[in-house]
PDB file of N, CA and C in Angstrom:
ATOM      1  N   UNK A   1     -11.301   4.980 -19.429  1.00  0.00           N
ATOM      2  CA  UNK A   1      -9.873   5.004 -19.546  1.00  0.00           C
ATOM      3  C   UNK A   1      -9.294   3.832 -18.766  1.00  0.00           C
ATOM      4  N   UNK A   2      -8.349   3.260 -19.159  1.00  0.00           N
ATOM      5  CA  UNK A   2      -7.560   2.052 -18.783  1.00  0.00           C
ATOM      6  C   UNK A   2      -6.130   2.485 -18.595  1.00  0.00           C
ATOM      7  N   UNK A   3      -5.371   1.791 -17.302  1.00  0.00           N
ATOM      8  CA  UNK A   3      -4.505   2.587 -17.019  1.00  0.00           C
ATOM      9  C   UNK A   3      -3.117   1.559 -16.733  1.00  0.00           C
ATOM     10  N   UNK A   4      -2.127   1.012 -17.380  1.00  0.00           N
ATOM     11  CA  UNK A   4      -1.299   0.025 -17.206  1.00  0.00           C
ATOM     12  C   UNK A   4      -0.130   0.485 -15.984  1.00  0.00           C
ATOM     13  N   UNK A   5      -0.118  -0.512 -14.918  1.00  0.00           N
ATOM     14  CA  UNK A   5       0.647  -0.228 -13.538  1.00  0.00           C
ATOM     15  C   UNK A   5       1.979  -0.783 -13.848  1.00  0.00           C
ATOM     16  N   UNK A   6       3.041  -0.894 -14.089  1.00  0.00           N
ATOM     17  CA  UNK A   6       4.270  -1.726 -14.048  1.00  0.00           C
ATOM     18  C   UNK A   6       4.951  -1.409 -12.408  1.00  0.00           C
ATOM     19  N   UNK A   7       5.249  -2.067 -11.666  1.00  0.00           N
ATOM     20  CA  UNK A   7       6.380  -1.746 -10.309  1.00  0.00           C
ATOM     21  C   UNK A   7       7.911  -2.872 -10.612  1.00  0.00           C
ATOM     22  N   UNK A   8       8.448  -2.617 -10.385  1.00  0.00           N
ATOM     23  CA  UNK A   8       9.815  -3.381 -10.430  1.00  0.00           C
ATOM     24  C   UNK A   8      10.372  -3.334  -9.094  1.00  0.00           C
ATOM     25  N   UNK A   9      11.428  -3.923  -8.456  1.00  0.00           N
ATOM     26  CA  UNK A   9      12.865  -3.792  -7.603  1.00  0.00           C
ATOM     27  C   UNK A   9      13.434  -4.933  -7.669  1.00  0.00           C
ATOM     28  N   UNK A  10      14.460  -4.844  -7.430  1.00  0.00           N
ATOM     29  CA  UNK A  10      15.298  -6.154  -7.459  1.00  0.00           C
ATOM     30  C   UNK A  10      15.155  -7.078  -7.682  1.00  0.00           C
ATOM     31  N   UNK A  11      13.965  -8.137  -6.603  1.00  0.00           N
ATOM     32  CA  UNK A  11      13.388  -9.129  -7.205  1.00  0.00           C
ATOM     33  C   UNK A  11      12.308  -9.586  -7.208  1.00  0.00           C
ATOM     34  N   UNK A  12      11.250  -8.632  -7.366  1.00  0.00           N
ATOM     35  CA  UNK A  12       9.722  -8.952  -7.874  1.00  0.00           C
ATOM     36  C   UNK A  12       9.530  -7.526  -8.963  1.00  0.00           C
ATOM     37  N   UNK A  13       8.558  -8.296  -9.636  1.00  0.00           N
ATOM     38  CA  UNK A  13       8.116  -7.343 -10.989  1.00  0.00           C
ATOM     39  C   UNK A  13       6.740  -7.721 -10.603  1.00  0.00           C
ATOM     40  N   UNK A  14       5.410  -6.314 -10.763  1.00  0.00           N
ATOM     41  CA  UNK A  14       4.329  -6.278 -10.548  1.00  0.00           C
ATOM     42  C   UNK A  14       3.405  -5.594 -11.337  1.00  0.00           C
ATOM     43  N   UNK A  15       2.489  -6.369 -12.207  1.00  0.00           N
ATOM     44  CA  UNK A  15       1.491  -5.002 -13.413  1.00  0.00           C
ATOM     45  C   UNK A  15       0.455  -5.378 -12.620  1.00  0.00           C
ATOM     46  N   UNK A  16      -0.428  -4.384 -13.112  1.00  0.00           N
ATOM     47  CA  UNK A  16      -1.681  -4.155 -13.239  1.00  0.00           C
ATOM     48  C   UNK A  16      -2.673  -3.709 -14.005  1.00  0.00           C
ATOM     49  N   UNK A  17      -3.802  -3.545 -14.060  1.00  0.00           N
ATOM     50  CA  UNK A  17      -4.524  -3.183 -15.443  1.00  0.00           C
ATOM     51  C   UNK A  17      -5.790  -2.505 -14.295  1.00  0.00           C
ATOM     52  N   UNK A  18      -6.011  -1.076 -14.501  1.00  0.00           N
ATOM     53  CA  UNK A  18      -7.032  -0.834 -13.936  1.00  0.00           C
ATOM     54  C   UNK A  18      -7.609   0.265 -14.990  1.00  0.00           C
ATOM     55  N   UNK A  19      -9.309  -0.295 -14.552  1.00  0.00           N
ATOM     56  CA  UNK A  19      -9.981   0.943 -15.870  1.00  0.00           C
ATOM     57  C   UNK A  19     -11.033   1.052 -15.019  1.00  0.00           C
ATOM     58  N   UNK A  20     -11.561   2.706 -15.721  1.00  0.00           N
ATOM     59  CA  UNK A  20     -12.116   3.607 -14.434  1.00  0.00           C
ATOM     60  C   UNK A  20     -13.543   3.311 -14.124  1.00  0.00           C
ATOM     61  N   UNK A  21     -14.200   2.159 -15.673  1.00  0.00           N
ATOM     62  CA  UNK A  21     -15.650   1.842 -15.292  1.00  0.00           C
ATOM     63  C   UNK A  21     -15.899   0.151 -14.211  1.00  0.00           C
ATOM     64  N   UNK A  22     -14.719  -0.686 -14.639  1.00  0.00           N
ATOM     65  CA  UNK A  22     -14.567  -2.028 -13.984  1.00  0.00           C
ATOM     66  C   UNK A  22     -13.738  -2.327 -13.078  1.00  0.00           C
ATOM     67  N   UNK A  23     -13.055  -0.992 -12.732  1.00  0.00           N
ATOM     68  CA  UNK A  23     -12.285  -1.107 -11.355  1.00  0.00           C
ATOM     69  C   UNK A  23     -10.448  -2.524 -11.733  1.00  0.00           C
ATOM     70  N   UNK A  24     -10.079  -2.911 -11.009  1.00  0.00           N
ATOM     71  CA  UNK A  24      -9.026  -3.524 -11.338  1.00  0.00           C
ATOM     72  C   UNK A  24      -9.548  -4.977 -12.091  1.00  0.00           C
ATOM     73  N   UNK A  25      -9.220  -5.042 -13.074  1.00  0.00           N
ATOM     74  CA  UNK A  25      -8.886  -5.980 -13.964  1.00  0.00           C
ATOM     75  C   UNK A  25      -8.620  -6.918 -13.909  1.00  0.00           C
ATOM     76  N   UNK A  26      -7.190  -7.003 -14.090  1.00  0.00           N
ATOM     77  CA  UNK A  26      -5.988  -7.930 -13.691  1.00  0.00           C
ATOM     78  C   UNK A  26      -5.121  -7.394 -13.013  1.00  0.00           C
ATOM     79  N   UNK A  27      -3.857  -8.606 -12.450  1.00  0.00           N
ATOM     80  CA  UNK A  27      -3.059  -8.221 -11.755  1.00  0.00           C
ATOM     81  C   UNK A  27      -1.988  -9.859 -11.735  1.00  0.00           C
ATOM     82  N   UNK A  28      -0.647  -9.495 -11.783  1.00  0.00           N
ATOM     83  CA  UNK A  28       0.490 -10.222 -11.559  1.00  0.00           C
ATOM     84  C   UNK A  28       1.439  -9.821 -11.120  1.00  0.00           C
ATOM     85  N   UNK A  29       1.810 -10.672 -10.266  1.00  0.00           N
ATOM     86  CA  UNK A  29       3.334 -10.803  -9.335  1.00  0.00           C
ATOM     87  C   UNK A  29       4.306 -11.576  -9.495  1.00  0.00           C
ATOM     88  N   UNK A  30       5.493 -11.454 -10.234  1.00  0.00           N
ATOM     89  CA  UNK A  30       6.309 -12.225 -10.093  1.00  0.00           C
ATOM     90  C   UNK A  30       7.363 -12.192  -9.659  1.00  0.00           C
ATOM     91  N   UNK A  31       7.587 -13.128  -8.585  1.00  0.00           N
ATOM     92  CA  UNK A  31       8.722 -13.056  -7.483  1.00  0.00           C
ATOM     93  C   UNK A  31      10.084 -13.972  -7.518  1.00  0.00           C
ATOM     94  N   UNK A  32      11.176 -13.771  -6.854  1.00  0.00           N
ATOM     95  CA  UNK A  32      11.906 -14.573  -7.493  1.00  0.00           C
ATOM     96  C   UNK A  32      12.981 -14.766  -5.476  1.00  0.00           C
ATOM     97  N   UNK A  33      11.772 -14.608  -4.749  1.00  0.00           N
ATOM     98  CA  UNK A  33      11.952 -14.671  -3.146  1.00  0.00           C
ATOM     99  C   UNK A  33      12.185 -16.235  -3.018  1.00  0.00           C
ATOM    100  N   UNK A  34      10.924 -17.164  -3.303  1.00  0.00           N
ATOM    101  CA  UNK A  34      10.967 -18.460  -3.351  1.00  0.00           C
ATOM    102  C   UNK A  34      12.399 -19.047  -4.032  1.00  0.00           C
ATOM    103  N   UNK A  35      12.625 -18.420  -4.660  1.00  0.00           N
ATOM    104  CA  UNK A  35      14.146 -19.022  -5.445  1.00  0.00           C
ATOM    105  C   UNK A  35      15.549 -18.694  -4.457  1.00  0.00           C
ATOM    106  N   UNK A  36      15.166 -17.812  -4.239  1.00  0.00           N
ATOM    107  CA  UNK A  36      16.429 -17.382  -3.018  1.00  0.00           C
ATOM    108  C   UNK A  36      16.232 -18.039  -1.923  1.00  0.00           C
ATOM    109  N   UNK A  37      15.075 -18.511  -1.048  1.00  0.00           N
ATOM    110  CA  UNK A  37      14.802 -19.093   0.166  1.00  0.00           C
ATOM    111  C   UNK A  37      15.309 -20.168   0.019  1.00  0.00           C
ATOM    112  N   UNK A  38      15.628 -20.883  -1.099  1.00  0.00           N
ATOM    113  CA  UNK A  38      16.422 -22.179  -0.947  1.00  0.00           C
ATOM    114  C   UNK A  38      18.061 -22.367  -0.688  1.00  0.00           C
ATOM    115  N   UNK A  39      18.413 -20.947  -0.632  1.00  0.00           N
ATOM    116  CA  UNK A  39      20.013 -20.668  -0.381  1.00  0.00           C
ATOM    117  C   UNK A  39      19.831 -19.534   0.872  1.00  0.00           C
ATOM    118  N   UNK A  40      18.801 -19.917   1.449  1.00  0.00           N
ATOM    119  CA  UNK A  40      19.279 -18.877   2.962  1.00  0.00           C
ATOM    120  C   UNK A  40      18.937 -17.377   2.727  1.00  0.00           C
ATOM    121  N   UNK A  41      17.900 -16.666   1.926  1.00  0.00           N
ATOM    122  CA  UNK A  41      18.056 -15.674   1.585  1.00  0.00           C
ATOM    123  C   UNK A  41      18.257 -14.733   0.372  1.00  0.00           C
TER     124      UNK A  41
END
């Protein structure tokens, strides 16, 4: 069985892909911190 992770908040979005014989898969983060650090926050 394969099991799709989605997390969200404000400003990072996070999946994952984990299945129960190969353990985690994949995985992505996308952040949008670096974009704000250029205005202080």
């Amino acid at each position: 069985m394969s099991v799709l992770g989605i997390e969200t908040s404000c400003d990072e979005t996070a999946v994952a892909i984990y299945d129960a014989h190969h353990g985690l898969v994949a995985h992505q983060i996308y952040s949008q911190i670096p974009l704000h650090a250029r205005y202080g926050g």
